[in-house]
C-alpha atoms as a PDB file:
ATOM      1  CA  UNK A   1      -9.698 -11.417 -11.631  1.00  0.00           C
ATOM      2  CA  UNK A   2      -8.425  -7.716 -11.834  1.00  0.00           C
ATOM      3  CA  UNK A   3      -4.716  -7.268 -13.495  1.00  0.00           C
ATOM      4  CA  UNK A   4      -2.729  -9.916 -11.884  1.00  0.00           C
ATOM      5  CA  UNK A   5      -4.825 -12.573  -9.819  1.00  0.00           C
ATOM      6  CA  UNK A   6      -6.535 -15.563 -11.645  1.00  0.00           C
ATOM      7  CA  UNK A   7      -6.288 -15.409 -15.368  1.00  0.00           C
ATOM      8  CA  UNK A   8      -5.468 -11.558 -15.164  1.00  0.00           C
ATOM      9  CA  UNK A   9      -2.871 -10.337 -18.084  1.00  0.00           C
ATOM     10  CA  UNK A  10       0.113  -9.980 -15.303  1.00  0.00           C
ATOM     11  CA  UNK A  11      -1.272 -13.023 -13.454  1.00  0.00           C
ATOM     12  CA  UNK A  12       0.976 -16.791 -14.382  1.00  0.00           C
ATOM     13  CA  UNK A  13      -2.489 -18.129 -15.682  1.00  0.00           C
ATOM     14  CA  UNK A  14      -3.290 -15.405 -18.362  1.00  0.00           C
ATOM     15  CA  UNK A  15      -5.735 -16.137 -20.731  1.00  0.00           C
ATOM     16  CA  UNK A  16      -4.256 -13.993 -23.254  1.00  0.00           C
ATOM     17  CA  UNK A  17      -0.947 -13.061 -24.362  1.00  0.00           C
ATOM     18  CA  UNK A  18       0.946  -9.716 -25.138  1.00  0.00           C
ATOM     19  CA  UNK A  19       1.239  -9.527 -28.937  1.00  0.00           C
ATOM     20  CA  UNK A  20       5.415  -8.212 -28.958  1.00  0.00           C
ATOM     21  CA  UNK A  21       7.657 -10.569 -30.779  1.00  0.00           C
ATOM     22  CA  UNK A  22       9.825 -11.721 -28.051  1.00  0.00           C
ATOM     23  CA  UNK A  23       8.933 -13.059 -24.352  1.00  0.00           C
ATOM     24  CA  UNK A  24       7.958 -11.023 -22.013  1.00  0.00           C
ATOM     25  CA  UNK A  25       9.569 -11.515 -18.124  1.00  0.00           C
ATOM     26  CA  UNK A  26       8.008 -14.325 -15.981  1.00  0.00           C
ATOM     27  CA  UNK A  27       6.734 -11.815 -13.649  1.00  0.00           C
ATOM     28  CA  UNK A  28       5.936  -8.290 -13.908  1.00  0.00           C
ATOM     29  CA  UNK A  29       4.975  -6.226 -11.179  1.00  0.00           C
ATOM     30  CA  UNK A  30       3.281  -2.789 -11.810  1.00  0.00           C
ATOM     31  CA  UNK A  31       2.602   0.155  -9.380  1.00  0.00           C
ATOM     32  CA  UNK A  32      -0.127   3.379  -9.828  1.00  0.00           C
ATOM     33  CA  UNK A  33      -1.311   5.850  -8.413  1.00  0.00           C
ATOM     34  CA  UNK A  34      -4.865   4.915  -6.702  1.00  0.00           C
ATOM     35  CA  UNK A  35      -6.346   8.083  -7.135  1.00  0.00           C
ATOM     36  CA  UNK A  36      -8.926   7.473  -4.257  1.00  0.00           C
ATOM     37  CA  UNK A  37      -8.707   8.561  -0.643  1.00  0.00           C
ATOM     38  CA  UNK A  38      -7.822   5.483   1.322  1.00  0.00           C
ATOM     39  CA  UNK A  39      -7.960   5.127   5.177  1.00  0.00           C
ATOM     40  CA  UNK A  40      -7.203   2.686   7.726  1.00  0.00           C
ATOM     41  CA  UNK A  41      -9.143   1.950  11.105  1.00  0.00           C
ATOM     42  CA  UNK A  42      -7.151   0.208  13.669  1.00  0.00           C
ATOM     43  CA  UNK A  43      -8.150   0.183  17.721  1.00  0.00           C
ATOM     44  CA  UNK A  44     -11.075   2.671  16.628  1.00  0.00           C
ATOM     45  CA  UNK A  45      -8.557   5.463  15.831  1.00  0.00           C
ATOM     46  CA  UNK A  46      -7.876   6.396  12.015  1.00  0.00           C
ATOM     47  CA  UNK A  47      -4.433   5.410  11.289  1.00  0.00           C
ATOM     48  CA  UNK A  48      -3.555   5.999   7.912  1.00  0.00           C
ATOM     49  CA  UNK A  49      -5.341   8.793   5.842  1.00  0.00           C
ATOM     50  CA  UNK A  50      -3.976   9.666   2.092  1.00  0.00           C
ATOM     51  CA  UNK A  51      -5.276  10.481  -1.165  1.00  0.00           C
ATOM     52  CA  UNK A  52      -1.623   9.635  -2.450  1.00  0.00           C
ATOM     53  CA  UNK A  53      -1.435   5.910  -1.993  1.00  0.00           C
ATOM     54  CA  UNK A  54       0.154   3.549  -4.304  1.00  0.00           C
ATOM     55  CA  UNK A  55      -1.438   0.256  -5.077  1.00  0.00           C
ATOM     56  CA  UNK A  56       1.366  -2.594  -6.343  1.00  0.00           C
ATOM     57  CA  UNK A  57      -0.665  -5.088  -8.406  1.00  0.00           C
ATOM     58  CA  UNK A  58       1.922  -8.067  -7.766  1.00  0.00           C
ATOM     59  CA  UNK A  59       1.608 -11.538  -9.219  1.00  0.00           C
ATOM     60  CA  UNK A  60      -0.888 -14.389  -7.568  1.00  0.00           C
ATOM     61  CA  UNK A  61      -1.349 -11.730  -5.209  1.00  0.00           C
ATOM     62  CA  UNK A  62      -4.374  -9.004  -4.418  1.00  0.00           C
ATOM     63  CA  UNK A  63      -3.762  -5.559  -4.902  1.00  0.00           C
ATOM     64  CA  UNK A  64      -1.762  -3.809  -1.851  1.00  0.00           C
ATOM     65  CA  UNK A  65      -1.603  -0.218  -0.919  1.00  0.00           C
ATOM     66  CA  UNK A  66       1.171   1.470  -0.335  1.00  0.00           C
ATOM     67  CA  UNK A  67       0.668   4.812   2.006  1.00  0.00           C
ATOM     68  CA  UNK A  68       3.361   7.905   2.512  1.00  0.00           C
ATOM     69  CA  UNK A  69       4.614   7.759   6.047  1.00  0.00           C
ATOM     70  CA  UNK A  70       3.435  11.451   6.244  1.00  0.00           C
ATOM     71  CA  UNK A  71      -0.111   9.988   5.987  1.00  0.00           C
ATOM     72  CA  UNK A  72       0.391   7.763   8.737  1.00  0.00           C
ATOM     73  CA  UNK A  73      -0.116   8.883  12.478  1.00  0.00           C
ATOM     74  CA  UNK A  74       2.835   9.065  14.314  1.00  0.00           C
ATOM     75  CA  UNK A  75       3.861   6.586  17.045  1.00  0.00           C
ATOM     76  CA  UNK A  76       1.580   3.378  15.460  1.00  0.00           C
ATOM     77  CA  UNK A  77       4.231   2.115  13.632  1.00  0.00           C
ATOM     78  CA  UNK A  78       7.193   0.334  15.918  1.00  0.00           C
ATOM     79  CA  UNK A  79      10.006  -1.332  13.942  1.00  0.00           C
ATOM     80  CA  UNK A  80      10.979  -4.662  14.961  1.00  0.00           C
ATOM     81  CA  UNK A  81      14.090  -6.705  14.629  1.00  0.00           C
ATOM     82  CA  UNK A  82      12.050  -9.098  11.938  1.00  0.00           C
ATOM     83  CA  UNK A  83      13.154  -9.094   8.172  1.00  0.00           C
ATOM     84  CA  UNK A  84      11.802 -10.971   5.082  1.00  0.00           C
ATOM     85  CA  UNK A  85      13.635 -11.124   1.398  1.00  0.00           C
ATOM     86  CA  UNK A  86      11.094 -10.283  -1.347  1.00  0.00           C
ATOM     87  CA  UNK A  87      11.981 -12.221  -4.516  1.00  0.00           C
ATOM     88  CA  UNK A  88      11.361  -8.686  -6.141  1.00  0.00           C
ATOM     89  CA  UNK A  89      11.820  -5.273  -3.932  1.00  0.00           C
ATOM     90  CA  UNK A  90      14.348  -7.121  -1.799  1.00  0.00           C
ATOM     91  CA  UNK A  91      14.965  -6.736   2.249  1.00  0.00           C
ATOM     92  CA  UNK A  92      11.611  -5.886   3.982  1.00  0.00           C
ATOM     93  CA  UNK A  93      10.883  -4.675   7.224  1.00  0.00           C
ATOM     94  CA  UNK A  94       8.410  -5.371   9.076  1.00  0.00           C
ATOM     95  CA  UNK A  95       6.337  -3.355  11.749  1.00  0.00           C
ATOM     96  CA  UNK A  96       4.129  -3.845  15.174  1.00  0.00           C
ATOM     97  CA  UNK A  97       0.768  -1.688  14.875  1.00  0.00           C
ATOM     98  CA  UNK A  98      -0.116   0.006  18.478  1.00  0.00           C
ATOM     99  CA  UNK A  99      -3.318   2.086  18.507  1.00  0.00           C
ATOM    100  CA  UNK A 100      -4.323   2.644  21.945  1.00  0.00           C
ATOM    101  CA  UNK A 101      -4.640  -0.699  23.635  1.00  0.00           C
ATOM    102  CA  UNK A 102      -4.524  -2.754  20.408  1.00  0.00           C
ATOM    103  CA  UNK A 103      -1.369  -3.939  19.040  1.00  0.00           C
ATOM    104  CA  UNK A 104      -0.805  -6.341  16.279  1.00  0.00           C
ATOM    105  CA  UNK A 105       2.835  -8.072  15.411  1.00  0.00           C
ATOM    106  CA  UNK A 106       4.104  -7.594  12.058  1.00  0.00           C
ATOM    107  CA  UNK A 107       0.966  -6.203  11.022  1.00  0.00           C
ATOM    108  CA  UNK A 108       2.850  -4.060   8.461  1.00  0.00           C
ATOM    109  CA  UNK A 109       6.067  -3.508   6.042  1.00  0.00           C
ATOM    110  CA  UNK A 110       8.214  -1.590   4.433  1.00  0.00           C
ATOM    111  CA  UNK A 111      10.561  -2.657   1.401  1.00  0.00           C
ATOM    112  CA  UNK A 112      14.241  -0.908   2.632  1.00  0.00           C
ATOM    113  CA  UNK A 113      15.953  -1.915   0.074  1.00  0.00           C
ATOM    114  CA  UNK A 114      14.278  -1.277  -3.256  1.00  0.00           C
ATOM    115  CA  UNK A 115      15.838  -1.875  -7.068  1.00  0.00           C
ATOM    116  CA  UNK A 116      15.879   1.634  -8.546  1.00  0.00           C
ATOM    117  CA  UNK A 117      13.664   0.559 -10.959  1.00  0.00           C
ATOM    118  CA  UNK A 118      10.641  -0.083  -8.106  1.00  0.00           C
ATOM    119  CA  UNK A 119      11.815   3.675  -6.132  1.00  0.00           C
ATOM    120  CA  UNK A 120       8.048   4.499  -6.301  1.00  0.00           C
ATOM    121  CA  UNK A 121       7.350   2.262  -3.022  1.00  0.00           C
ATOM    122  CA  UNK A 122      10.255   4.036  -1.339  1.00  0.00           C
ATOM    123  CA  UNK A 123       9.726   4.737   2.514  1.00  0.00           C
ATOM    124  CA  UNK A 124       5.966   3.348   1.903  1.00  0.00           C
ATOM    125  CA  UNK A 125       4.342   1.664   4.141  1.00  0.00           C
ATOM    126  CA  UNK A 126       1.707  -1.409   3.198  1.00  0.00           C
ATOM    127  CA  UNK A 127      -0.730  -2.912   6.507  1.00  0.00           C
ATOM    128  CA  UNK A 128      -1.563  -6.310   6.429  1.00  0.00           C
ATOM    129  CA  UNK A 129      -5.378  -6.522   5.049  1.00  0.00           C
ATOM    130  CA  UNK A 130      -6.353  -8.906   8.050  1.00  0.00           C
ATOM    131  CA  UNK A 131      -4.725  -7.501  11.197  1.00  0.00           C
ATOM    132  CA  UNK A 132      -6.557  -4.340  10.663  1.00  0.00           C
ATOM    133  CA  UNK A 133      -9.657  -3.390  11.499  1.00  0.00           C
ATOM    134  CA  UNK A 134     -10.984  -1.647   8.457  1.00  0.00           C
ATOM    135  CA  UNK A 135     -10.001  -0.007   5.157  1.00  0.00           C
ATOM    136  CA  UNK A 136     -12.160   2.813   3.731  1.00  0.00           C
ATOM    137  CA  UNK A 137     -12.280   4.218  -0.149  1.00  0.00           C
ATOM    138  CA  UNK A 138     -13.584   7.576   1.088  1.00  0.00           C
ATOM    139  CA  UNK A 139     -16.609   6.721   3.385  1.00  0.00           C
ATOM    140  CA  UNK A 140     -17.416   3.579   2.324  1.00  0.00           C
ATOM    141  CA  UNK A 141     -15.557   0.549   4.179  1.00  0.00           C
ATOM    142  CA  UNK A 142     -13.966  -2.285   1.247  1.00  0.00           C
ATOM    143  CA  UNK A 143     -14.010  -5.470   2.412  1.00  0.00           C
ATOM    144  CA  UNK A 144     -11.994  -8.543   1.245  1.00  0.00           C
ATOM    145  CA  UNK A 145      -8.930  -7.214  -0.055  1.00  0.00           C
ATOM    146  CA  UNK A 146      -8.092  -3.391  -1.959  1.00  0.00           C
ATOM    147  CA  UNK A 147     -10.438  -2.816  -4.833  1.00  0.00           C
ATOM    148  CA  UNK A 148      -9.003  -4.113  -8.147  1.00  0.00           C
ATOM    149  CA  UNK A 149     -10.030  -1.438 -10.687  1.00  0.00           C
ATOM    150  CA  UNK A 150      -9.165  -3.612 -13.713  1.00  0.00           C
ATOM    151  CA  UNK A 151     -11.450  -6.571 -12.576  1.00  0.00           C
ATOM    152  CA  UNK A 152     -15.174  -5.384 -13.940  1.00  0.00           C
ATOM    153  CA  UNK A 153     -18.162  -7.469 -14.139  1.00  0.00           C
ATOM    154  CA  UNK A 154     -20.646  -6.543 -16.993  1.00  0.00           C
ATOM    155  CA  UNK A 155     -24.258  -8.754 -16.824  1.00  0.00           C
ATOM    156  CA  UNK A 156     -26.448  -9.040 -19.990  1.00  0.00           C
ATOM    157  CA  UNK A 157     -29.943 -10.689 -20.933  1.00  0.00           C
ATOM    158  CA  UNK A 158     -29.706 -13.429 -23.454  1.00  0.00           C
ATOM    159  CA  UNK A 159     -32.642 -15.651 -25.289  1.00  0.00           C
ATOM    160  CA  UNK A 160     -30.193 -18.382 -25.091  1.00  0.00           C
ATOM    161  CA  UNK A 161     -31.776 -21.871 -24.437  1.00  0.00           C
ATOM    162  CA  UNK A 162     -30.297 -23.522 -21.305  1.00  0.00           C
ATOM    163  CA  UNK A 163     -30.981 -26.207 -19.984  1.00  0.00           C
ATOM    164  CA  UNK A 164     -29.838 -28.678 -16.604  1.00  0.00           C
ATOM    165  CA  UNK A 165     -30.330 -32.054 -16.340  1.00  0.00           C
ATOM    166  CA  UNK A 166     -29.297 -34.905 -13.669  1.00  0.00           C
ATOM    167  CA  UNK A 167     -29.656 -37.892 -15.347  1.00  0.00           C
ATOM    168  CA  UNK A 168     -33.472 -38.061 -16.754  1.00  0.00           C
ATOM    169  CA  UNK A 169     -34.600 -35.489 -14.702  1.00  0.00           C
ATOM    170  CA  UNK A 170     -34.678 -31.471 -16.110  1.00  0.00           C
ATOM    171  CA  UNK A 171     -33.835 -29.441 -12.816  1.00  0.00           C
ATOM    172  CA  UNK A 172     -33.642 -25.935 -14.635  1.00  0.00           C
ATOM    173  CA  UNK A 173     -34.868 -25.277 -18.286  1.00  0.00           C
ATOM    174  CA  UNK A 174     -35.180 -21.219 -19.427  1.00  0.00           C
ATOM    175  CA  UNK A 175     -34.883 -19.386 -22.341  1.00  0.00           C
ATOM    176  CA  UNK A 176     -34.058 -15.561 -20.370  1.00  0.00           C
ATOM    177  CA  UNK A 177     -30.806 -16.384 -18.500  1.00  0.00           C
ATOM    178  CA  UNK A 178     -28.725 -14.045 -17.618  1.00  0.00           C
ATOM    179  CA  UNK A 179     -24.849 -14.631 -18.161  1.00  0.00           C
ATOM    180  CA  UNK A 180     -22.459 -12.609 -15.875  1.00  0.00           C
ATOM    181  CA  UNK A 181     -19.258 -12.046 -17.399  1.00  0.00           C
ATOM    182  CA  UNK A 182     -16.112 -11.391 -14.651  1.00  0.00           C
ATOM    183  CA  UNK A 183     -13.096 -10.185 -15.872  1.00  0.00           C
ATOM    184  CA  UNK A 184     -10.629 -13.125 -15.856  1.00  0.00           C
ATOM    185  CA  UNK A 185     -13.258 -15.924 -15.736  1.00  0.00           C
ATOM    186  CA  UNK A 186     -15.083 -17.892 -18.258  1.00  0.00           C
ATOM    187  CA  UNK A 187     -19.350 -16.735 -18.269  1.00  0.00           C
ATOM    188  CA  UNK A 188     -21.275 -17.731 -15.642  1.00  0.00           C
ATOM    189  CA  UNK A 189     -24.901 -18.650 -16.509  1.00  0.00           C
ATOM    190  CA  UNK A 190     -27.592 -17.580 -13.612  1.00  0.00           C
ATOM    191  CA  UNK A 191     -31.155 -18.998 -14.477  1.00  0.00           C
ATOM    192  CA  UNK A 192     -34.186 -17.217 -12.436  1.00  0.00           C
ATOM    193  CA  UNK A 193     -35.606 -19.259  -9.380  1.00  0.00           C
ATOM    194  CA  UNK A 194     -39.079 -19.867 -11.176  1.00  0.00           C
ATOM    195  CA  UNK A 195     -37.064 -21.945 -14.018  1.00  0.00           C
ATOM    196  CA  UNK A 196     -35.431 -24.184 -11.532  1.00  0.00           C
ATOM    197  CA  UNK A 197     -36.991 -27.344  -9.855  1.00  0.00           C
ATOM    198  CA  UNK A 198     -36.196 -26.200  -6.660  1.00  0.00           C
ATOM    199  CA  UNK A 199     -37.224 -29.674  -4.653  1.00  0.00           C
ATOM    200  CA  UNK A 200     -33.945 -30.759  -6.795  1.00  0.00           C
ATOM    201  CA  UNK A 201     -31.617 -27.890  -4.683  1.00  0.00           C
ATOM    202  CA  UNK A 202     -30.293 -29.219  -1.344  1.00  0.00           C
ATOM    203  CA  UNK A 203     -29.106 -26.614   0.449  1.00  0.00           C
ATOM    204  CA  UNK A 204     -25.588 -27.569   2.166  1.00  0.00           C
ATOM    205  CA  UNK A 205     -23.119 -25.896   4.769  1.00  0.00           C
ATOM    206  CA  UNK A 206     -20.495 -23.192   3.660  1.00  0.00           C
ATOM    207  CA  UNK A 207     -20.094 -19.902   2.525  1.00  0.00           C
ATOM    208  CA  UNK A 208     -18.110 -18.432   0.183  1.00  0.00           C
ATOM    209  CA  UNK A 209     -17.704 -14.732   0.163  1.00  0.00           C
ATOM    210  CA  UNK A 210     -16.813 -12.453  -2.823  1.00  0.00           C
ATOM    211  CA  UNK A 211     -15.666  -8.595  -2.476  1.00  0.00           C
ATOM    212  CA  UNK A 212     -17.225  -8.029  -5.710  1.00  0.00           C
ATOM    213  CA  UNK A 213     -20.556  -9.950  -5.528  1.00  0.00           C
ATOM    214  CA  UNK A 214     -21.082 -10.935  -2.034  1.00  0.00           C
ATOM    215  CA  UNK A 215     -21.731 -14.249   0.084  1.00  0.00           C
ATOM    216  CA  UNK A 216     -22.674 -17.011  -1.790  1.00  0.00           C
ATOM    217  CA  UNK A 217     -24.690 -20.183  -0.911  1.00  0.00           C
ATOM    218  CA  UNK A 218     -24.204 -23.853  -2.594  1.00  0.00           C
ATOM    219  CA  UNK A 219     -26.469 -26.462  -3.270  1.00  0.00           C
ATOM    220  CA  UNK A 220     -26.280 -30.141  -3.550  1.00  0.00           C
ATOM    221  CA  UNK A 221     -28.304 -31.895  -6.500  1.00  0.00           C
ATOM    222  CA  UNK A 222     -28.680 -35.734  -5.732  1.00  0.00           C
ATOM    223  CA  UNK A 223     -24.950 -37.226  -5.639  1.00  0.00           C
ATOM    224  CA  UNK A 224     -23.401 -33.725  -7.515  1.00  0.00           C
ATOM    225  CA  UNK A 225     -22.170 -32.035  -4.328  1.00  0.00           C
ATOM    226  CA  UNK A 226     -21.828 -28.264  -4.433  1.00  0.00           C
ATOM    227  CA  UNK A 227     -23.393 -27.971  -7.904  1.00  0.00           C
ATOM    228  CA  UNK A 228     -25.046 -24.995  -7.852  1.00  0.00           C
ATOM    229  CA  UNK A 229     -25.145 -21.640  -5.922  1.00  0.00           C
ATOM    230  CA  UNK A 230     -26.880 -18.211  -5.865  1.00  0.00           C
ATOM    231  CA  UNK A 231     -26.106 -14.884  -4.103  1.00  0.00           C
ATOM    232  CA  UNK A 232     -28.810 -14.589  -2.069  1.00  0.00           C
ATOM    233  CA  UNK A 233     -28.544 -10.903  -1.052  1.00  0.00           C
ATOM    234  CA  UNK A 234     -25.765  -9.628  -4.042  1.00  0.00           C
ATOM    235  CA  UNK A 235     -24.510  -6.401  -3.806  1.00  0.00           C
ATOM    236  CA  UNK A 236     -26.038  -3.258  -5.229  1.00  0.00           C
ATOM    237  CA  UNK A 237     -23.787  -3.264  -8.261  1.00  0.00           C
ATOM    238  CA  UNK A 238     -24.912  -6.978  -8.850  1.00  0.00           C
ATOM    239  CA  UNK A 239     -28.117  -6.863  -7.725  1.00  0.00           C
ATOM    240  CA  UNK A 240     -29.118  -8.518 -10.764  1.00  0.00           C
ATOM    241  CA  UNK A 241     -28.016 -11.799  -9.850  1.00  0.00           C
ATOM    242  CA  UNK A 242     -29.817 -11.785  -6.557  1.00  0.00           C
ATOM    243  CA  UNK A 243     -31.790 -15.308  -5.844  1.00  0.00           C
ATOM    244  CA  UNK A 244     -30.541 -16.274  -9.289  1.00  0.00           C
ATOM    245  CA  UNK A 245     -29.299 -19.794  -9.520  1.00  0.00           C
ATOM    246  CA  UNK A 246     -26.138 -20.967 -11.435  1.00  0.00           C
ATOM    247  CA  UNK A 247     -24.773 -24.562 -12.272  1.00  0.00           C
ATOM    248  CA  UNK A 248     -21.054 -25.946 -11.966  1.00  0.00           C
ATOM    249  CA  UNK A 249     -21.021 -27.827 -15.476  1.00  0.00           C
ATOM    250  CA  UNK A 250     -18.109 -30.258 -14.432  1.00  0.00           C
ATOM    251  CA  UNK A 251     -20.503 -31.337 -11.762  1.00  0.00           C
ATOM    252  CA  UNK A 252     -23.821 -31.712 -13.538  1.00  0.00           C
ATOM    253  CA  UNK A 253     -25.147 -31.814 -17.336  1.00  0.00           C
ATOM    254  CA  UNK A 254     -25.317 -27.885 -18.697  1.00  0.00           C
ATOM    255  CA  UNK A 255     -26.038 -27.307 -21.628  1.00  0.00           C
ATOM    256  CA  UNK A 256     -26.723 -24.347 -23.595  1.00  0.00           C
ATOM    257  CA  UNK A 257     -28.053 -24.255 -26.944  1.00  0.00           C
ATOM    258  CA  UNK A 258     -27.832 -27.698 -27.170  1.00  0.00           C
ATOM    259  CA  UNK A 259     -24.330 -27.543 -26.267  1.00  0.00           C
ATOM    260  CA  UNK A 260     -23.146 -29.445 -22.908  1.00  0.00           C
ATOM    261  CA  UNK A 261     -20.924 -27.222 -20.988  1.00  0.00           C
ATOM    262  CA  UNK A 262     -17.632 -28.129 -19.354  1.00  0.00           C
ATOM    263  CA  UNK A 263     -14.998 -26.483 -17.342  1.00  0.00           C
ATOM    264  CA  UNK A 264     -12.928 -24.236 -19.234  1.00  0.00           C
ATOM    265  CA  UNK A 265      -9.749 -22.378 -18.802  1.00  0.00           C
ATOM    266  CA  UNK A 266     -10.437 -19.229 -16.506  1.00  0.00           C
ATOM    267  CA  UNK A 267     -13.689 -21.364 -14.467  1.00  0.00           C
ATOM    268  CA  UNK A 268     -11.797 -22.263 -11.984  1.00  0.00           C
ATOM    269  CA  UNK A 269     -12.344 -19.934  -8.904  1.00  0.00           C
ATOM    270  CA  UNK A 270      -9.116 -19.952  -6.468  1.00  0.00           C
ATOM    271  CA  UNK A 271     -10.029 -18.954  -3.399  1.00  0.00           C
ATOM    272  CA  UNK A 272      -7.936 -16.927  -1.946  1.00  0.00           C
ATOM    273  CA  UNK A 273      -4.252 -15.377  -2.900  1.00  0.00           C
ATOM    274  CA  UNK A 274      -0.983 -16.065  -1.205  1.00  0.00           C
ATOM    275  CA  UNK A 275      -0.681 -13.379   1.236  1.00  0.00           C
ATOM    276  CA  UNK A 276      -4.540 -13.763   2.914  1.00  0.00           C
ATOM    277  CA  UNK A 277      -7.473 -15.731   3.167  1.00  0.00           C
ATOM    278  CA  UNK A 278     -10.844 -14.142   3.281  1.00  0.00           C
ATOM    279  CA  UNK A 279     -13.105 -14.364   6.205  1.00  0.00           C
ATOM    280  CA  UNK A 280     -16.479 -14.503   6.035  1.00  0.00           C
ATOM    281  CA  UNK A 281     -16.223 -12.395   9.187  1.00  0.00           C
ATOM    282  CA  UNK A 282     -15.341  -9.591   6.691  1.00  0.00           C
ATOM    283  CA  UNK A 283     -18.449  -9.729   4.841  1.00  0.00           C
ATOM    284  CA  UNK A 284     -21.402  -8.053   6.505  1.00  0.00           C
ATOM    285  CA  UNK A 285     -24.763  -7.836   3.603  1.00  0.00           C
ATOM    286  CA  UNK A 286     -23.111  -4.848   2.704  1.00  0.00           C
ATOM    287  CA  UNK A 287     -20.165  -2.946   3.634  1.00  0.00           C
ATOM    288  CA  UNK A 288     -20.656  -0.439   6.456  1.00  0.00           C
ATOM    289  CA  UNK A 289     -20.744   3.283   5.379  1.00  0.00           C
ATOM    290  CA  UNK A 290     -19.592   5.908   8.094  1.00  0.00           C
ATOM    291  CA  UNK A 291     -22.053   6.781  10.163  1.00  0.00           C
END
């Protein structure tokens, strides 16, 4: 999922290797510029505003964004006595956010004592995704975590034959699937509704929400729990998926071409990183544009 999350290249699970002839460091962090205009809402005031931030892609972690503190209206930020180590960029500081009558505790941070290799984050700040209220790419509110702009989804018709089966019983058979590739993750297989027995799909409780696709539902089949989904309402650069169902293959009998699927390196979805769960809270049908 993007450059360092899930099986991403700087990510511990990589699927693929760097082809130099010795071993590379167990982690690697790398910084960019993001080349977008970034902005932060907090206690309906606009508290961060740059076109200069840096985003740190960082190991198991989502993608962070680092801002100037000349982009960053005066007086939110109040230092407090709380420090952390990072095993990387070393002592970090942390901040209280105050916008008004909001405040949030060490709702941001500031590495103070960086390697000279990492001097690009020096006097940035980073806000903690959660405590905010919103982050904008220009006018259009991101949701989730910052946008990943190595993680790409392509989605392509196939004539492949695939077929579903519980036991004796076919639930989905169709020979137009379409198969959504994701970077870091092995091909998903989505199968339209009118090729799927849908008395066989018991809808269950639980959402999971993507930043990339949208909220998805899951669906019991007999005693395989959660063995299928579908994005219901998928996001405009999805949109193709939309109602579409697909099939956990380590959970019932998929098999494509004749061939039964199984789980394979990259399948696995983790839910969330290290530094942040995602709330469905976060993930309105489609993020809010300015208004």
């Amino acid at each position: 999922m993007g450059l360092s999350w899930q099986q991403g290249p700087l990510a511990a699970g990589a699927v693929g290797r760097f082809l130099v002839p010795g071993p590379l460091p167990q982690r690697m962090l790398f910084a960019e510029p993001l080349r977008r205009r970034m902005r932060v809402r907090f206690g309906e005031r606009w508290i961060a505003d740059s076109k200069e931030a840096v985003l740190l892609h960082e190991p198991g972690r989502y993608p962070v964004a680092y801002f100037p503190p000349s982009d960053i209206t005066a007086d939110v930020l109040q230092r407090t006595e709380h420090t952390t180590r990072h095993r990387d960029l070393g002592r970090t500081s942390w901040y209280t956010v105050r916008a008004g009558d909001r405040v949030k505790e060490r709702a941001a941070w500031q590495h103070t004592d960086l390697p000279e290799h990492a001097q690009v984050l020096r006097d940035r700040v980073a806000f903690a995704w959660p405590a905010m209220d919103a982050f904008y790419e220009e006018d259009e509110r991101i949701v989730g975590h910052a946008a990943d702009a190595y993680h790409r989804i392509d989605i392509r018709r196939t004539s492949r034959h695939l077929v579903v089966h519980d036991a004796d019983q076919v639930i989905a058979e169709t020979k137009h699937p379409v198969v959504l590739y994701e970077s870091g993750f092995a091909p998903r297989w989505y199968v339209p509704r009118t090729d799927v027995d849908g008395a066989a799909l018991h809808p269950v409780e639980g959402q999971t929400f993507c930043p990339y696709k949208g909220l998805a539902s899951y669906y019991d089949i007999a005693g395989a729990r959660r063995a299928a989904w579908s994005y219901e309402n998928a996001w405009a650069e999805v949109r193709r998926i939309s109602g579409m169902v697909s099939f956990e293959p380590d959970e019932i009998d998929v098999r494509l071409d004749g061939v039964r699927q199984s789980l394979e390196t990259g399948q696995t979805v983790v839910s969330h990183g290290v530094d942040r769960n995602l709330d469905l809270s976060e993930a309105p049908s489609r993020p809010a544009h300015l208004g």
